[in-house]
Every structure is written in structure tokens, then in C-alpha cells.
Protein backbone atom coordinates (compact mmCIF):
# COMPACT_ATOMS: atom_id res chain seq x y z
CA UNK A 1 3.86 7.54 58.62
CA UNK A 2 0.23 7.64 57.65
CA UNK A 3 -0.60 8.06 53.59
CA UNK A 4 -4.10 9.26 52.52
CA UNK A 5 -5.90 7.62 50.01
CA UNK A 6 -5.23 9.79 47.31
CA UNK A 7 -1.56 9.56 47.76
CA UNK A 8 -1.87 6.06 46.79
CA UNK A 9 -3.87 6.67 43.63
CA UNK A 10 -1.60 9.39 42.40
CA UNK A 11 0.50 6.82 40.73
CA UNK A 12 -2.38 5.31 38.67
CA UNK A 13 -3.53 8.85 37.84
CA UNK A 14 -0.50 9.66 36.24
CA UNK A 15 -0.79 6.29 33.85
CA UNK A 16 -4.52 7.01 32.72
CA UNK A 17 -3.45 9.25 29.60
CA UNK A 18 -0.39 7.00 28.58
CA UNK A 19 -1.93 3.96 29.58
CA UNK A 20 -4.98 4.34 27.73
CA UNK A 21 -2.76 4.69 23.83
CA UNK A 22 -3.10 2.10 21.93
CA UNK A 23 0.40 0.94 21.57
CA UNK A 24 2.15 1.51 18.08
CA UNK A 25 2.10 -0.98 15.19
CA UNK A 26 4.95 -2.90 14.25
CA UNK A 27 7.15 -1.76 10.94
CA UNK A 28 5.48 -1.18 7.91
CA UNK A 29 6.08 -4.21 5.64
CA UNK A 30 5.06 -3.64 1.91
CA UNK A 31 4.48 -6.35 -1.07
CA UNK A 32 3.79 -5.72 -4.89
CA UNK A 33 1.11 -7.47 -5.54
CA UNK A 34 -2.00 -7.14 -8.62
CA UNK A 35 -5.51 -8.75 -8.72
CA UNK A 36 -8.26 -9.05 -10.72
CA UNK A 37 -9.79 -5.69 -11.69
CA UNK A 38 -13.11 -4.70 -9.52
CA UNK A 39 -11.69 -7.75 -6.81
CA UNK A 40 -11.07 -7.18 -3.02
CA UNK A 41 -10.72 -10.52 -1.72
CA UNK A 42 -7.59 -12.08 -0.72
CA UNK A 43 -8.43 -14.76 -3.04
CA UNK A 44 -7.74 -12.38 -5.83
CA UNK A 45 -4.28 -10.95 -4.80
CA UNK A 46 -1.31 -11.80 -6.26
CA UNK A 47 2.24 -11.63 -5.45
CA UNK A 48 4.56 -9.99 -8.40
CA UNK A 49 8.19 -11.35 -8.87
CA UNK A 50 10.80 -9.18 -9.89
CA UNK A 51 11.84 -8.93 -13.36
CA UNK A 52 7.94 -10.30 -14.14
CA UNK A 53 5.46 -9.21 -16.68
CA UNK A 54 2.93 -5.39 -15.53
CA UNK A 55 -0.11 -7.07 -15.34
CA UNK A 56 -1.36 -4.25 -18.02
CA UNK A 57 -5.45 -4.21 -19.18
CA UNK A 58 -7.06 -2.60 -21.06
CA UNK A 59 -10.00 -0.19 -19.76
CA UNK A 60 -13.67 0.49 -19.59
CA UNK A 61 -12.87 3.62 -19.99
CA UNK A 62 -10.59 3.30 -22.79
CA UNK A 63 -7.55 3.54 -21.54
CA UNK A 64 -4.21 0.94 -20.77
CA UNK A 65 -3.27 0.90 -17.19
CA UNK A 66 -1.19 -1.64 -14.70
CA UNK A 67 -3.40 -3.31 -12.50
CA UNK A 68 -1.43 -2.68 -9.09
CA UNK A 69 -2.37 -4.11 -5.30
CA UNK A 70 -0.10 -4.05 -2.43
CA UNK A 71 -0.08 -5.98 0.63
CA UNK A 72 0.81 -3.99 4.13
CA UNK A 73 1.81 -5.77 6.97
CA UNK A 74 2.06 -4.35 10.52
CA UNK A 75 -0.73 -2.44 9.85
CA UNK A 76 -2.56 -1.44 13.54
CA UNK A 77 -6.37 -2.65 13.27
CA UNK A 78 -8.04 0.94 13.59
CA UNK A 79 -6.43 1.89 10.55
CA UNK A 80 -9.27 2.35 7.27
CA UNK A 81 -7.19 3.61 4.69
CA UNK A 82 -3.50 4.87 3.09
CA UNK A 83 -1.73 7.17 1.22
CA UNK A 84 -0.41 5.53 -1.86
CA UNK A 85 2.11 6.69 -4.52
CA UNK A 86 3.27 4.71 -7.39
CA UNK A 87 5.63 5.84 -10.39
CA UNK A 88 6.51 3.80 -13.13
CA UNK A 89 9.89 4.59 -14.63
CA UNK A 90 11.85 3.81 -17.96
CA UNK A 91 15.38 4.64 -17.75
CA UNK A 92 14.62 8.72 -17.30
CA UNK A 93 10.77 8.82 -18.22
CA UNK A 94 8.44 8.93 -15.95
CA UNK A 95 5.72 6.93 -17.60
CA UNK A 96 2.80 7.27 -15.67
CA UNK A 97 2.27 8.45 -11.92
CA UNK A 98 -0.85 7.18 -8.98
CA UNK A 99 -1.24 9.65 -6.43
CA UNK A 100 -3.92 8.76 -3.45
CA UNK A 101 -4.62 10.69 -0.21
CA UNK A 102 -7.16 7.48 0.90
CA UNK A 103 -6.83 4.12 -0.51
CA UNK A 104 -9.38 1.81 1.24
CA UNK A 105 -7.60 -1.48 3.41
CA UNK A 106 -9.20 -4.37 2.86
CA UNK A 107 -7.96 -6.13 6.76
CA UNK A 108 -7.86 -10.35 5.55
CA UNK A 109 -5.76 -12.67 7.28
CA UNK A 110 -2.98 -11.99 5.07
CA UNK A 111 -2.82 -8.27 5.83
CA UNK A 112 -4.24 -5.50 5.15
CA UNK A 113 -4.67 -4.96 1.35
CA UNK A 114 -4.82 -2.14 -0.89
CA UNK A 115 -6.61 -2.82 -4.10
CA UNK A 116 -7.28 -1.90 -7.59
CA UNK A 117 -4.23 0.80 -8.07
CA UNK A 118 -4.84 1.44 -11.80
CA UNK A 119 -1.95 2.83 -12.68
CA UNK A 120 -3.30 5.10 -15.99
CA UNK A 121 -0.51 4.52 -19.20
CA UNK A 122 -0.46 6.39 -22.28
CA UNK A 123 -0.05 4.61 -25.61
CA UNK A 124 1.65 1.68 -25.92
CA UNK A 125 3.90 2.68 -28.26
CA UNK A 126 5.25 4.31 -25.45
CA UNK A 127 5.69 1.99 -23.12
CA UNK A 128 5.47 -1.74 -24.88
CA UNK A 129 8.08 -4.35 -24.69
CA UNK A 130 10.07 -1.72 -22.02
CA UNK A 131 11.59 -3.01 -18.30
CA UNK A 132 10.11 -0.48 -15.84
CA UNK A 133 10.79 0.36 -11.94
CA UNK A 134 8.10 0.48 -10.04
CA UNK A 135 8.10 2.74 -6.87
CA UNK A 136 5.31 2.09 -4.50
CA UNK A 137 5.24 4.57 -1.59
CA UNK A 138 2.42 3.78 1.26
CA UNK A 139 1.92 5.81 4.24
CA UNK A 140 -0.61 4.62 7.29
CA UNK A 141 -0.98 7.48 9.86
CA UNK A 142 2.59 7.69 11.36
CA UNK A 143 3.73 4.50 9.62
CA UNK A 144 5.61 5.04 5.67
CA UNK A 145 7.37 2.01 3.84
CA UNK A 146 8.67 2.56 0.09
CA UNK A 147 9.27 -0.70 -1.98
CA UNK A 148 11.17 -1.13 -5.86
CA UNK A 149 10.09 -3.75 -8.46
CA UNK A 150 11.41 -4.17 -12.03
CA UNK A 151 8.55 -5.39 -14.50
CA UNK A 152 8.97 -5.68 -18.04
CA UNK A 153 5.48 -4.00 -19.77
CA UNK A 154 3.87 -6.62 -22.06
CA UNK A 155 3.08 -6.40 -26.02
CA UNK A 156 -0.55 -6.03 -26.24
């Protein structure tokens, strides 16, 4: 039986679309983190505990807000950006809500980081001294993780 050349490329022809996808990225692992407002070195990022203190400032622009970052792991390289919900809750009120289409990723050896979430509060009298849960969503092309924390929100 004689095969032409072509018959023994067909094989390889049929790969070239599937076989040129990058392959997917792992899960999508998500930390809480905060860092230093303006920062977006790794240097700067810092894991929050549960049950810790908001890392709460106060504003240029006038305003108090919780200085949120969050760590994504699993993260393919090509990605530049993410879609990043927070919510901070007390008991039934919604106290404040962070809504981004495009959050830059800062790729470190750590990685990939999303900094400088400011999290926009109103006045502290309604939020000071109160536990909160804190519901960071994150969504990187196909890839979504959703992560809880309980803070307590500082006295200023």
C-alpha cells in the first residue's frame, strides 16, 4: 500500500488549531491582602487575617475608605487585568460597594497582584467599631474565584 505525502501530514494538520492554544491556567486562588496607598510592589502587600482590623485611611480626596489588595494565583501570564467586586457588609447593610471592569495585575513572583482597591465608606459613625464581611469577587477572562473575610472597622 503506497501513502502520499499529504496523507501523512493530515494528522499534524488537524493539531495546528488545537495545538497552537495556549493551555488553560490552573484554579483561580484568591488572598485578602492591603498595601500602602499609591504602592504596587510586592514589598508593599500585605496579607489580612481574619477577624483583623480594615486597614481604613483617610483620603486626599476627603473621604474614609479600606485600603484593599488581593493576591491571584494561577493567573495565565498573558493576562493584564481583572474584574473586581468587593462589598463590605454589617449584619444587613451594605456599607460600601467596589465595582471594576479592569483592575491592572501587577505579575511579581508572588502572583499576580491587584492593587489599591479603595473601597469608598461613608461616615464613620456609620461604620466605626463594627465587624464587617468582606466579599471579594475577581474574574480573569474565563477564570472567577470569590473569597470571605471578617474585619472589624477601626475607631478613627
Amino acid at each position: 500500500m503506497h501513502l502520499s505525502r499529504s496523507a501523512l501530514f493530515l494528522p499534524l494538520l488537524s493539531c495546528l488549531g488545537a495545538c497552537d492554544e495556549e493551555l488553560p491556567a490552573g484554579p483561580l486562588g484568591l488572598s485578602f491582602g492591603t498595601n500602602d496607598p499609591g504602592a504596587v510592589s510586592l514589598e508593599s502587600f500585605r496579607l489580612l487575617e481574619e477577624g483583623g482590623e480594615a486597614p481604613v485611611s483617610f483620603g486626599l480626596q476627603g473621604r474614609w475608605m479600606v485600603v484593599l489588595a488581593a493576591r491571584l494565583d494561577g493567573v495565565d501570564g498573558t493576562s493584564e487585568s481583572a474584574a473586581i467586586t468587593v462589598e463590605l457588609r454589617s449584619g444587613d447593610d451594605t456599607l460600601s460597594l467596589y465595582d471594576s471592569p479592569r483592575v491592572p495585575l501587577w505579575p511579581t513572583s508572588g502572583g499576580h497582584l491587584a492593587m489599591n482597591l479603595f473601597v469608598v465608606l461613608g461616615d464613620p459613625e456609620e461604620w466605626q467599631g463594627r465587624p464587617v464581611e468582606v466579599t471579594l469577587h475577581a474574574e480573569v477572562g474565563a477564570q472567577a474565584a470569590t473569597a470571605d473575610l471578617r474585619l472589624v472597622m477601626p475607631t478613627p
